[in-house]
PDB file of N, CA and C in Angstrom:
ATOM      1  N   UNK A   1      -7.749   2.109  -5.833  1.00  0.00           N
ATOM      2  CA  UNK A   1      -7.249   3.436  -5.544  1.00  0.00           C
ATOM      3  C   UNK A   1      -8.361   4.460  -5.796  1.00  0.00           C
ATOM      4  N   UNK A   2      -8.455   5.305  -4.602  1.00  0.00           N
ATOM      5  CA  UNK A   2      -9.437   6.405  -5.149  1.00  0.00           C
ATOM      6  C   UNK A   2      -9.090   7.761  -5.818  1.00  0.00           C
ATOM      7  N   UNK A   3      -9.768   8.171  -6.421  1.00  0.00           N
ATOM      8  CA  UNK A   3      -9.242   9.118  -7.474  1.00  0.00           C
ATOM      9  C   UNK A   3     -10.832  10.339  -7.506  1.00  0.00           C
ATOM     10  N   UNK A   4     -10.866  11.345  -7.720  1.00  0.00           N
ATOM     11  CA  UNK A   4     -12.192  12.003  -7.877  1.00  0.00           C
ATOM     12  C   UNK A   4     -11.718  13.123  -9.042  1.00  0.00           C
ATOM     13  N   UNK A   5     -13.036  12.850 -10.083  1.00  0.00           N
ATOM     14  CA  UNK A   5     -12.905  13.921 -11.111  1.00  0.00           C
ATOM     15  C   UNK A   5     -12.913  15.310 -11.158  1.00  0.00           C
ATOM     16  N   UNK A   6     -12.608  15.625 -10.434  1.00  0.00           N
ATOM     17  CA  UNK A   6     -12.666  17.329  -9.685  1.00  0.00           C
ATOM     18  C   UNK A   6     -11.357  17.870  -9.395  1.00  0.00           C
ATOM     19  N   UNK A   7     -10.700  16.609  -8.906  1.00  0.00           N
ATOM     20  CA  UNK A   7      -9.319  17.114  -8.380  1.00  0.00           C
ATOM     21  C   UNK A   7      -8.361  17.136  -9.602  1.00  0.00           C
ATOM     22  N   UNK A   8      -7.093  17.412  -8.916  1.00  0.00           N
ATOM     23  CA  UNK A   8      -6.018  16.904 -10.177  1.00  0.00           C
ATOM     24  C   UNK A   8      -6.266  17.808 -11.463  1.00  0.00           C
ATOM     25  N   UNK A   9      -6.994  19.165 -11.442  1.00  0.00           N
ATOM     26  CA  UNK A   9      -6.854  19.618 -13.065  1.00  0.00           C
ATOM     27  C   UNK A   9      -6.196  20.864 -13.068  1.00  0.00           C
ATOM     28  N   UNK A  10      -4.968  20.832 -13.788  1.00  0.00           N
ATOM     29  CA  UNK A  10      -4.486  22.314 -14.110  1.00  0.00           C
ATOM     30  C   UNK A  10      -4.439  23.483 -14.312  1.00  0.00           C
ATOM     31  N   UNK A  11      -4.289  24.520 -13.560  1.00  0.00           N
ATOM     32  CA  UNK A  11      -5.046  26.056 -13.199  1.00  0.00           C
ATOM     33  C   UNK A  11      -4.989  26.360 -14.861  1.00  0.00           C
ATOM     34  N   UNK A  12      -3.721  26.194 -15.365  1.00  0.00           N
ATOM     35  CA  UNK A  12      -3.587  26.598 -17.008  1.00  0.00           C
ATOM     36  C   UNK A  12      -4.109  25.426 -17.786  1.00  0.00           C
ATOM     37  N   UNK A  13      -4.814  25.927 -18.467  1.00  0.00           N
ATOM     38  CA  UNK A  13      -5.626  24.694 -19.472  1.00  0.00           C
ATOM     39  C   UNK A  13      -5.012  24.910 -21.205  1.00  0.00           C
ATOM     40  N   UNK A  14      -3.685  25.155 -21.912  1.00  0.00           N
ATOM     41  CA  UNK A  14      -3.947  25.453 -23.483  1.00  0.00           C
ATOM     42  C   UNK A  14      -4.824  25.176 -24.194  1.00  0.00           C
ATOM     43  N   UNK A  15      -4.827  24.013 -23.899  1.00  0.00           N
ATOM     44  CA  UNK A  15      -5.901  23.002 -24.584  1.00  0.00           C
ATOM     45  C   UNK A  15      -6.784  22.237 -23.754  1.00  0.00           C
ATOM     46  N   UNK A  16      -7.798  21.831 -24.206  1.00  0.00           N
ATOM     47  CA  UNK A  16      -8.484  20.419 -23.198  1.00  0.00           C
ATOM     48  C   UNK A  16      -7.923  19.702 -23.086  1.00  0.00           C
ATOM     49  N   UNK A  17      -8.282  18.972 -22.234  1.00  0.00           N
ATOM     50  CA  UNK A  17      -7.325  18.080 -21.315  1.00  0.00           C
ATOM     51  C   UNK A  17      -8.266  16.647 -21.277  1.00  0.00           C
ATOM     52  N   UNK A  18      -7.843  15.665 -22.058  1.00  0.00           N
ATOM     53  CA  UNK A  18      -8.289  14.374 -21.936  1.00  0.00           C
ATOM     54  C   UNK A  18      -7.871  13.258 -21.311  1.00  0.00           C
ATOM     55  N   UNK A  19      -7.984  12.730 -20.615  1.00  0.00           N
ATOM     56  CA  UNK A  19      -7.433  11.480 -19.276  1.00  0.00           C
ATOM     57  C   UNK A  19      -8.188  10.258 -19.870  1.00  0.00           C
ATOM     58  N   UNK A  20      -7.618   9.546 -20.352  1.00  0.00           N
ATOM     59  CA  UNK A  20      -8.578   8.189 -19.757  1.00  0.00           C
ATOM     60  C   UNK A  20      -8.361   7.536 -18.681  1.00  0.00           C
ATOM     61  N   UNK A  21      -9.826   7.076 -18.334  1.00  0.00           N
ATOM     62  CA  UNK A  21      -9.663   6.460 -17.213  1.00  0.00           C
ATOM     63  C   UNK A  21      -9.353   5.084 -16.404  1.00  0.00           C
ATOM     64  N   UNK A  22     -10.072   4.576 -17.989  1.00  0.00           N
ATOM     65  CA  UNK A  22     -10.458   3.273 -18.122  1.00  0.00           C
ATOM     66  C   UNK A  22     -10.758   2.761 -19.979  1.00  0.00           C
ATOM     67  N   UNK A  23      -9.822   1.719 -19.584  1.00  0.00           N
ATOM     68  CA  UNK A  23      -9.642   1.437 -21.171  1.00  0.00           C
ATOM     69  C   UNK A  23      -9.940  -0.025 -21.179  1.00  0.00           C
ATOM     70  N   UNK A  24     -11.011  -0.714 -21.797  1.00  0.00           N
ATOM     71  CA  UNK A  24     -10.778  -1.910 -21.924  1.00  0.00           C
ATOM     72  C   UNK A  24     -11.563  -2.905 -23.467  1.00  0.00           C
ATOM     73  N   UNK A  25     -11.333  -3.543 -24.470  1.00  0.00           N
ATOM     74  CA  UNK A  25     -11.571  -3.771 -24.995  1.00  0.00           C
ATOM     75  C   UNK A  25     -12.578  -2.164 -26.053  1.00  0.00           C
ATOM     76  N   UNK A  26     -13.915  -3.168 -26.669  1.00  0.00           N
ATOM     77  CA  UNK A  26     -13.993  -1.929 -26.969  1.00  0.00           C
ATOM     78  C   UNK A  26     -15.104  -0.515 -26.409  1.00  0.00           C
ATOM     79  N   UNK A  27     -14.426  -0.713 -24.630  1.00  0.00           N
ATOM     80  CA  UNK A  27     -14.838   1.162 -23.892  1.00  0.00           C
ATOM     81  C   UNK A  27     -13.618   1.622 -23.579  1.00  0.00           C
ATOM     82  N   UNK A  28     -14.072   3.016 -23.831  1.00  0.00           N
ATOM     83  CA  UNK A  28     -13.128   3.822 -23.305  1.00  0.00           C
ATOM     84  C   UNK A  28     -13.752   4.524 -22.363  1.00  0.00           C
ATOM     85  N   UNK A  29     -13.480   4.840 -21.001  1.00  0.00           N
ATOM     86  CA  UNK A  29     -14.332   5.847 -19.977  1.00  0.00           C
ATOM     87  C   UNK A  29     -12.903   6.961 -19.460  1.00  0.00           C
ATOM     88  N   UNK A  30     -13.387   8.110 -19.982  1.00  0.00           N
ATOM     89  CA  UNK A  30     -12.642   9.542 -20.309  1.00  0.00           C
ATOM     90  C   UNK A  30     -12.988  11.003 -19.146  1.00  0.00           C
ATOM     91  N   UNK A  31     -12.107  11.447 -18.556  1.00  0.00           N
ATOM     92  CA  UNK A  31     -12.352  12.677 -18.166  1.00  0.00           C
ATOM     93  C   UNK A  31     -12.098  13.780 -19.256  1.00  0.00           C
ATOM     94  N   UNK A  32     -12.820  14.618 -19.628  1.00  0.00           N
ATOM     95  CA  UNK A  32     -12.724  15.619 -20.373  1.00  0.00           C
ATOM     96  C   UNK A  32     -12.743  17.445 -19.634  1.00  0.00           C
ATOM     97  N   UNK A  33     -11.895  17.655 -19.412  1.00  0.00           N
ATOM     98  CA  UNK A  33     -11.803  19.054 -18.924  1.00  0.00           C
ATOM     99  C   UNK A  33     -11.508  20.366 -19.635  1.00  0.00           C
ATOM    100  N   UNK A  34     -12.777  21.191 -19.886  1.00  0.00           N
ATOM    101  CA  UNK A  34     -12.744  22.471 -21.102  1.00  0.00           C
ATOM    102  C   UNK A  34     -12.377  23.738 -20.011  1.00  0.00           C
ATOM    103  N   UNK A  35     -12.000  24.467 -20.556  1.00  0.00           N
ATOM    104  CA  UNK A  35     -11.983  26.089 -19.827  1.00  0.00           C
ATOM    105  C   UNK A  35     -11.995  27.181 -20.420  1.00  0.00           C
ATOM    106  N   UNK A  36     -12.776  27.080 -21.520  1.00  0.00           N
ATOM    107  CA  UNK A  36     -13.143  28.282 -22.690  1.00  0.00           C
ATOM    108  C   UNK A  36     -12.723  27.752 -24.112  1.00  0.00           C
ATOM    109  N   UNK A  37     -12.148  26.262 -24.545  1.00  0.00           N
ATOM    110  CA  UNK A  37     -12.557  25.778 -25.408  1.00  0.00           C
ATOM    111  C   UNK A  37     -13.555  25.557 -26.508  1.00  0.00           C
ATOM    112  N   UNK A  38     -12.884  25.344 -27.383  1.00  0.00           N
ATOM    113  CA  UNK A  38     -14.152  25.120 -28.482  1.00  0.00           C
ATOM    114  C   UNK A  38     -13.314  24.342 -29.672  1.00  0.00           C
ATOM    115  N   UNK A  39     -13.796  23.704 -30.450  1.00  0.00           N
ATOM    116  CA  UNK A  39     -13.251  22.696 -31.551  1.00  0.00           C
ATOM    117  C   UNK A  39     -13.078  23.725 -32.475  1.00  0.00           C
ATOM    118  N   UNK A  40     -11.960  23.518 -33.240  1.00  0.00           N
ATOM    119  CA  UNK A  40     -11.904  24.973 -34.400  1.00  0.00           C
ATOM    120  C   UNK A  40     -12.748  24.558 -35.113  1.00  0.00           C
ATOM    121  N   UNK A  41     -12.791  25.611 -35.691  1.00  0.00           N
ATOM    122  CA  UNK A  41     -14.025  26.207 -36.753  1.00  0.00           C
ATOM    123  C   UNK A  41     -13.286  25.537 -38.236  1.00  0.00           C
ATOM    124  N   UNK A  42     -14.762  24.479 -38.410  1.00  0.00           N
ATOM    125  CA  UNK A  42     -14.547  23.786 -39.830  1.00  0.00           C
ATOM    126  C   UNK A  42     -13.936  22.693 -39.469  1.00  0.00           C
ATOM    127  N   UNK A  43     -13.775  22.034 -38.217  1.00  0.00           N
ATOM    128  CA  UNK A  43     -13.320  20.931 -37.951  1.00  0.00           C
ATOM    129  C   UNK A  43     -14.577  20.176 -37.258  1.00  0.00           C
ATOM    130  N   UNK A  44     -14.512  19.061 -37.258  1.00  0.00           N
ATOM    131  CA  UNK A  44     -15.621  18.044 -36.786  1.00  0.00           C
ATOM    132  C   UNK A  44     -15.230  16.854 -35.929  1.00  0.00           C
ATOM    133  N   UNK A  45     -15.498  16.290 -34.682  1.00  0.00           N
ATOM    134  CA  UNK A  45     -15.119  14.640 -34.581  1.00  0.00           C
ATOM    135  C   UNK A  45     -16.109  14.301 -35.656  1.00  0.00           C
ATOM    136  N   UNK A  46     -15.443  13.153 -35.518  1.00  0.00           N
ATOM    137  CA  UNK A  46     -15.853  12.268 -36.657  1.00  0.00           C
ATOM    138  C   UNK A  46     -15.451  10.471 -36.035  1.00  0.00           C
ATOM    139  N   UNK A  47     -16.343  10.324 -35.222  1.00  0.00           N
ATOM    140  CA  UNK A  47     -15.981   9.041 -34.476  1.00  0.00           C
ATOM    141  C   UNK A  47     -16.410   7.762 -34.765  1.00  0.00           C
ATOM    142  N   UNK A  48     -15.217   6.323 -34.614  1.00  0.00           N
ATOM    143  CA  UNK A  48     -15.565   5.245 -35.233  1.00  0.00           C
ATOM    144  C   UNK A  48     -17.116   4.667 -33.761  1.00  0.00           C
ATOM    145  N   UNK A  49     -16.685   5.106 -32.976  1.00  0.00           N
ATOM    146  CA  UNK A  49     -17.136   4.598 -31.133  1.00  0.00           C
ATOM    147  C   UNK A  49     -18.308   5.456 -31.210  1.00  0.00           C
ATOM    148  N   UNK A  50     -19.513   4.753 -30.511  1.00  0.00           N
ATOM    149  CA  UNK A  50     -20.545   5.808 -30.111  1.00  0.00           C
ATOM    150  C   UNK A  50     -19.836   6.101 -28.696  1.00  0.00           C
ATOM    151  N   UNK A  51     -20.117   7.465 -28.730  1.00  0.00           N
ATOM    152  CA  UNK A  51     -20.031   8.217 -26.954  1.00  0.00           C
ATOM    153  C   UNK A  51     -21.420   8.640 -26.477  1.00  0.00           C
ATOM    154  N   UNK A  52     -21.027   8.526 -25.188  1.00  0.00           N
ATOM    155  CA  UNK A  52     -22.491   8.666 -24.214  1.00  0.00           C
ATOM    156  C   UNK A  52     -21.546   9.821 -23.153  1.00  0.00           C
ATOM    157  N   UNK A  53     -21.963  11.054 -23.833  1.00  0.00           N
ATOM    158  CA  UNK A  53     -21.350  12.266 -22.613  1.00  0.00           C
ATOM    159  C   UNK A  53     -22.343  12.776 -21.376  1.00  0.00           C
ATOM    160  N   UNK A  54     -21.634  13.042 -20.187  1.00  0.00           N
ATOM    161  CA  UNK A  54     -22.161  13.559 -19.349  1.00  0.00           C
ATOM    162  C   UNK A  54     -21.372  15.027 -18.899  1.00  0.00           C
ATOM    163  N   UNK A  55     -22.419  15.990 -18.872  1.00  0.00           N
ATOM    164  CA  UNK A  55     -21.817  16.926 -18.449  1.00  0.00           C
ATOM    165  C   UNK A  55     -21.466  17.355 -16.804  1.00  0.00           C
ATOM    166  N   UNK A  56     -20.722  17.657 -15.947  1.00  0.00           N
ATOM    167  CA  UNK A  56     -20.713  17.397 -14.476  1.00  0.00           C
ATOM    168  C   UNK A  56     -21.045  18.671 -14.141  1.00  0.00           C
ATOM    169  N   UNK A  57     -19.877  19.862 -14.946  1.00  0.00           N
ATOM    170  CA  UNK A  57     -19.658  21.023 -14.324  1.00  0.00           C
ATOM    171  C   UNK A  57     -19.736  22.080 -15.570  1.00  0.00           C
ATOM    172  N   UNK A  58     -20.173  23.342 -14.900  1.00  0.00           N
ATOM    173  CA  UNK A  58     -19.909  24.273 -16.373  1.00  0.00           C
ATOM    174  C   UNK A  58     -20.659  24.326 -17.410  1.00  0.00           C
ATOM    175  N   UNK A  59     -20.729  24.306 -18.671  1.00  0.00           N
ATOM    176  CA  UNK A  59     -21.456  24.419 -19.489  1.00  0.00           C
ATOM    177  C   UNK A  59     -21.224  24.484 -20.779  1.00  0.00           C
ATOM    178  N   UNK A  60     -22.139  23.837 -22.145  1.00  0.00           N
ATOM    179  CA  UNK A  60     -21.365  24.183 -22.901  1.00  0.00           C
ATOM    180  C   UNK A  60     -22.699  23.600 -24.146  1.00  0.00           C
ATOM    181  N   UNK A  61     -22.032  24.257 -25.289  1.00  0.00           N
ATOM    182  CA  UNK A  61     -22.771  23.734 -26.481  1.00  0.00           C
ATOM    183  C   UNK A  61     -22.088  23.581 -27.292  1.00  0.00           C
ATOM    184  N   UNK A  62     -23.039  22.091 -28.036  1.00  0.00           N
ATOM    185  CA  UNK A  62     -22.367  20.880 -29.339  1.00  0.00           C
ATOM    186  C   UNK A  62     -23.192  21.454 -30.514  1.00  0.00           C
ATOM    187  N   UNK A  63     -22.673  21.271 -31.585  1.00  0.00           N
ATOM    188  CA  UNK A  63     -23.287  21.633 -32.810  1.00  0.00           C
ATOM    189  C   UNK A  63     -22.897  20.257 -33.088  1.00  0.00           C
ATOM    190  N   UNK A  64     -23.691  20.294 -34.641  1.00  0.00           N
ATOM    191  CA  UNK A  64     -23.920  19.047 -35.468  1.00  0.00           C
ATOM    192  C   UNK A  64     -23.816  19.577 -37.240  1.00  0.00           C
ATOM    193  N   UNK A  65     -23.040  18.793 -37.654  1.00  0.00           N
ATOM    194  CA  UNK A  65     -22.881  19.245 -39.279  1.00  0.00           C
ATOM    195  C   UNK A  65     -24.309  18.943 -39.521  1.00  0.00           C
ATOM    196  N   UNK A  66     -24.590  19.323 -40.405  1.00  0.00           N
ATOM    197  CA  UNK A  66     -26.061  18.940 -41.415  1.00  0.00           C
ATOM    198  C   UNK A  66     -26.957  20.221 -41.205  1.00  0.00           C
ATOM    199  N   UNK A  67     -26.559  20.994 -40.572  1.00  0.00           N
ATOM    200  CA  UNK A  67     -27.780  22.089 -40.100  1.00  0.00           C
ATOM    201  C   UNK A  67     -28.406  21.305 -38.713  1.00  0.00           C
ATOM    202  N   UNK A  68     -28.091  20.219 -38.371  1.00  0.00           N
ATOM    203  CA  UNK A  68     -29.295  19.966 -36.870  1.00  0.00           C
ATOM    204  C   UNK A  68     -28.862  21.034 -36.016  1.00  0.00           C
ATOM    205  N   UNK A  69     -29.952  21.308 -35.396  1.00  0.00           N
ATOM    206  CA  UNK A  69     -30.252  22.327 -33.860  1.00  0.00           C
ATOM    207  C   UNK A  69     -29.057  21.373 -33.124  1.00  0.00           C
ATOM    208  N   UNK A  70     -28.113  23.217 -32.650  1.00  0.00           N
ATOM    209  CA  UNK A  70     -27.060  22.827 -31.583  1.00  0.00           C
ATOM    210  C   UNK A  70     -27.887  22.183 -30.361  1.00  0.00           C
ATOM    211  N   UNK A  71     -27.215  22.154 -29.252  1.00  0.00           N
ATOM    212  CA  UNK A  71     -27.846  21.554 -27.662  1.00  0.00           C
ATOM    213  C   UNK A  71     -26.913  22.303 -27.188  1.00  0.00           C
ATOM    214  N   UNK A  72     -27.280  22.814 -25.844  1.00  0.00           N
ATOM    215  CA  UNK A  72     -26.957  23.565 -24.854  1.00  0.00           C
ATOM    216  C   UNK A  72     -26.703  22.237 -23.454  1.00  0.00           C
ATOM    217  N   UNK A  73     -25.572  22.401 -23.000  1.00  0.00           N
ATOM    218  CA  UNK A  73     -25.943  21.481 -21.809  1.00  0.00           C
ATOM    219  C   UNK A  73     -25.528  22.433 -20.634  1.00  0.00           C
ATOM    220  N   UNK A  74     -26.174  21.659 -19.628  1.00  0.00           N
ATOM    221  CA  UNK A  74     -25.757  22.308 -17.913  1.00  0.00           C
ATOM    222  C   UNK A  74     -25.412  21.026 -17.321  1.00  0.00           C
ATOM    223  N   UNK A  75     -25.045  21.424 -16.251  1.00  0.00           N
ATOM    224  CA  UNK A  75     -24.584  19.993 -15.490  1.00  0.00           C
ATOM    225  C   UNK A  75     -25.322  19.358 -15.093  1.00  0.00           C
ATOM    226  N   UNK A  76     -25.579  17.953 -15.419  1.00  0.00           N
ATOM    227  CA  UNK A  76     -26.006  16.974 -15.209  1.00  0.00           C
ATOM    228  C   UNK A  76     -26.872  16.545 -16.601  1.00  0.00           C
ATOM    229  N   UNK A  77     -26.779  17.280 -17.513  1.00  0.00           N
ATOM    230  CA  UNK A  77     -26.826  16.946 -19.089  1.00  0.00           C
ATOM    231  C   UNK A  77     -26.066  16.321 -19.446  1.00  0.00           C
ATOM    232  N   UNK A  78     -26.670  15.244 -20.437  1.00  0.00           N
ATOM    233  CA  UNK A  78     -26.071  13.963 -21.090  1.00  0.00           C
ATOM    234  C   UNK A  78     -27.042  13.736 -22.352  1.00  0.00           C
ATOM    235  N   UNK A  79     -25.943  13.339 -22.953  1.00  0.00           N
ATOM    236  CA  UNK A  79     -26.020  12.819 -24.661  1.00  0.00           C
ATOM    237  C   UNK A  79     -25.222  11.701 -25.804  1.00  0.00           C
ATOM    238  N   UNK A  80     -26.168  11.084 -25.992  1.00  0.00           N
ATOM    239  CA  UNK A  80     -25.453  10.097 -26.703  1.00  0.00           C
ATOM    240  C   UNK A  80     -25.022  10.523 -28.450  1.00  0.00           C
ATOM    241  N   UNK A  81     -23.912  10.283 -28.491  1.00  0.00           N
ATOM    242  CA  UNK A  81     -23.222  10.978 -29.786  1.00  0.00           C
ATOM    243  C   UNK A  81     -23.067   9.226 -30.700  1.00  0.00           C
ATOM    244  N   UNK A  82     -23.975   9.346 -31.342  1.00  0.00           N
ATOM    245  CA  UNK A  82     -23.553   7.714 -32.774  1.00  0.00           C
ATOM    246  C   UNK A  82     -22.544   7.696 -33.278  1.00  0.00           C
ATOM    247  N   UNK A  83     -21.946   6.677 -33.422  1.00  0.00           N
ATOM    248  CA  UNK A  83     -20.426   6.720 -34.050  1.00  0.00           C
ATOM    249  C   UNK A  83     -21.037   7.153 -35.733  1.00  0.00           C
ATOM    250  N   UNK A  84     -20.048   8.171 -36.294  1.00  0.00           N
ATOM    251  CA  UNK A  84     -20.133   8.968 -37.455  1.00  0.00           C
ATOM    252  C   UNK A  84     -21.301  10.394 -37.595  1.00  0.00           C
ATOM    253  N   UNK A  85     -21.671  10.368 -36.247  1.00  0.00           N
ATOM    254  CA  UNK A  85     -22.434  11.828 -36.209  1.00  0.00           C
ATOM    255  C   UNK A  85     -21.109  13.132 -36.236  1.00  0.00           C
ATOM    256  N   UNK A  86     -21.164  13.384 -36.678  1.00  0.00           N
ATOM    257  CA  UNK A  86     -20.028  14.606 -36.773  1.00  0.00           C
ATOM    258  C   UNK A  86     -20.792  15.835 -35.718  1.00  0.00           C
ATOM    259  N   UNK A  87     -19.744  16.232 -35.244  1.00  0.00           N
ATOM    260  CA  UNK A  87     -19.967  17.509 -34.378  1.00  0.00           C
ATOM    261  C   UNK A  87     -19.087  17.969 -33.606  1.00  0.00           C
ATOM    262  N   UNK A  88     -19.319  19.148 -33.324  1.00  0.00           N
ATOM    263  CA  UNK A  88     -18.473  19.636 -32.429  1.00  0.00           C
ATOM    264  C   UNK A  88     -19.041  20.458 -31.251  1.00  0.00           C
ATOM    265  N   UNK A  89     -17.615  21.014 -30.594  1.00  0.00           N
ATOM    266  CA  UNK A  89     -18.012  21.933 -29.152  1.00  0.00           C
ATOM    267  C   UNK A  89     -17.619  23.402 -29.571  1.00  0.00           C
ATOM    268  N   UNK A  90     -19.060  23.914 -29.705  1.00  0.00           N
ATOM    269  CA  UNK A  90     -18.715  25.161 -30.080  1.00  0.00           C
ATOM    270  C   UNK A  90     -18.756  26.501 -29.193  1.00  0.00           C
ATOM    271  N   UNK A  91     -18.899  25.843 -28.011  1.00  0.00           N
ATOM    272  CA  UNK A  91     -18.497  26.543 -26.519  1.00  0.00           C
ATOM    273  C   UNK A  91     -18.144  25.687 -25.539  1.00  0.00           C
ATOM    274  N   UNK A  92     -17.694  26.479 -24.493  1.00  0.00           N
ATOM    275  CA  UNK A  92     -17.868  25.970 -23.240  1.00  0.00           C
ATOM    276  C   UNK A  92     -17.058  27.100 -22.230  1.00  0.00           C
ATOM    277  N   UNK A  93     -17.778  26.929 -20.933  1.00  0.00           N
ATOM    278  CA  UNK A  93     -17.782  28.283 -20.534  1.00  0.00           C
ATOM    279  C   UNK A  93     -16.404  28.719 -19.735  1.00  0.00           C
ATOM    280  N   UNK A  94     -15.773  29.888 -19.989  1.00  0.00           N
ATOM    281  CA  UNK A  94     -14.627  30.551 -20.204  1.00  0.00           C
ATOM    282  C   UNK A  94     -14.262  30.871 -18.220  1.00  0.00           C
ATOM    283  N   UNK A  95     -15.193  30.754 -17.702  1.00  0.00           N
ATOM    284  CA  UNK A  95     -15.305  31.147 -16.000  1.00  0.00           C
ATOM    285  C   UNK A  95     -15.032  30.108 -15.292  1.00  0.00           C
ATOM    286  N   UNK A  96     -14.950  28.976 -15.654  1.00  0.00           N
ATOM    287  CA  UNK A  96     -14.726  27.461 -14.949  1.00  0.00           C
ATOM    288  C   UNK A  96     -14.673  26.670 -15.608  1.00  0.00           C
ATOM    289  N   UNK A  97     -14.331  25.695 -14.929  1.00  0.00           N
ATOM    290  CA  UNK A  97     -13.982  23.947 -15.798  1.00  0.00           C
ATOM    291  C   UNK A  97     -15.226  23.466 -15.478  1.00  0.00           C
ATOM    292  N   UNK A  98     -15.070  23.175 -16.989  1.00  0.00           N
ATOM    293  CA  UNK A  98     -16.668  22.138 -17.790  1.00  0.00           C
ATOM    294  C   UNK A  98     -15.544  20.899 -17.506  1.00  0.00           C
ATOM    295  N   UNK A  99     -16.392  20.199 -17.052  1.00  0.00           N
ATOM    296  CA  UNK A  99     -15.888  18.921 -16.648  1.00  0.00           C
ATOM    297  C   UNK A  99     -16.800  17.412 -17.184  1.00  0.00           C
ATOM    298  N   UNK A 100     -16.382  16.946 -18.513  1.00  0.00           N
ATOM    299  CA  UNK A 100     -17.091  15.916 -19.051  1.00  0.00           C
ATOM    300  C   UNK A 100     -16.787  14.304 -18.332  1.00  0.00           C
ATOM    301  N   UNK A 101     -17.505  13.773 -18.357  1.00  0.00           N
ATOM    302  CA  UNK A 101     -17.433  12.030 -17.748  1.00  0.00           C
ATOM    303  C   UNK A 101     -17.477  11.503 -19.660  1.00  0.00           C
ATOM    304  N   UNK A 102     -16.852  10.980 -20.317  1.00  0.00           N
ATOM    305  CA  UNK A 102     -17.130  10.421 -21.937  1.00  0.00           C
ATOM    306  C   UNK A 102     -16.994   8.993 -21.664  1.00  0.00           C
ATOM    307  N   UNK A 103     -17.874   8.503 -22.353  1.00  0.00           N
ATOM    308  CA  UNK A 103     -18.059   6.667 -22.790  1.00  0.00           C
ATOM    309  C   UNK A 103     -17.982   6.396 -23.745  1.00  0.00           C
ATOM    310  N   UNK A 104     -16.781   6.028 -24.218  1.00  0.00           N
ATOM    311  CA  UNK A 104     -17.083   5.386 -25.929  1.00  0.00           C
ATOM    312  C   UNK A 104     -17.380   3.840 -26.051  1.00  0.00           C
ATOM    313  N   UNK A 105     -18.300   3.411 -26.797  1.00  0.00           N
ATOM    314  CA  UNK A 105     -17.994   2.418 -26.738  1.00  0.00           C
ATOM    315  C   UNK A 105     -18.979   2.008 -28.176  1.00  0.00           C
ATOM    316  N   UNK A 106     -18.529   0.357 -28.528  1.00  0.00           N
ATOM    317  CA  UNK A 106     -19.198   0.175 -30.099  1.00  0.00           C
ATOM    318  C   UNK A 106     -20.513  -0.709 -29.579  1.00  0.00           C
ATOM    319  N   UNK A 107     -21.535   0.222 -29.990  1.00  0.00           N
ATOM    320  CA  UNK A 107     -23.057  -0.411 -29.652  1.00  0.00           C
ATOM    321  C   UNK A 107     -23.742  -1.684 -30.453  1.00  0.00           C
ATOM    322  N   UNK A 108     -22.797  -1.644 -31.255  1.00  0.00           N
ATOM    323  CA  UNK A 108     -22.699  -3.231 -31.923  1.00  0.00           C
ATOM    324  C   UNK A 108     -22.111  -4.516 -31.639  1.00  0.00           C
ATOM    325  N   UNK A 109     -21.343  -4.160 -30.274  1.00  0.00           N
ATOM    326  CA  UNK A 109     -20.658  -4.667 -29.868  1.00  0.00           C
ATOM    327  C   UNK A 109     -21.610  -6.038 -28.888  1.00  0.00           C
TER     328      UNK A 109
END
């Protein structure tokens, strides 16, 4: 069945909007759709899975506990997040859907 990550997303966004797409053992492959989102303040993921994000659409920046330098992405920016790097999304842009592709998966695996 064909399906495209563009379509299908809700003019009203409350929250981000997470889909998986594909689930199998241990990957998960995720649509992530922001529209002026951001992770509250003083909260962190905190993940068992490394993720490998791609950004498609929109824009946005991740911070990192410890003091590391945030990252800015644009579309077609990608980053691999280690399982237990803490961080968050401390933007993403308020004019359109940031549209993430996410891979989790255990690199030990």
């Amino acid at each position: 069945m064909k399906n495209n990550l563009f379509e299908n997303i809700p003019e009203k966004l409350p929250e981000e909007l997470f889909e998986t797409l594909l689930a199998s053992g241990d990957i998960k492959i995720e649509r992530i759709v922001s529209h002026g989102h951001t992770t509250t303040e003083g909260e962190w993921y905190d993940q068992s899975l490394d993720e490998w994000v791609l950004l498609l659409s929109g824009s946005a920046v991740l911070e990192f506990d410890g003091g590391k330098e945030s990252v800015s992405l644009k579309p077609g920016d990608y980053i691999l997040l280690p399982a237990g790097l803490r961080h968050r999304v401390a933007r993403t842009e308020s004019g359109a859907d940031s549209v993430w592709l996410a891979i989790h998966f255990n690199h030990s695996a």
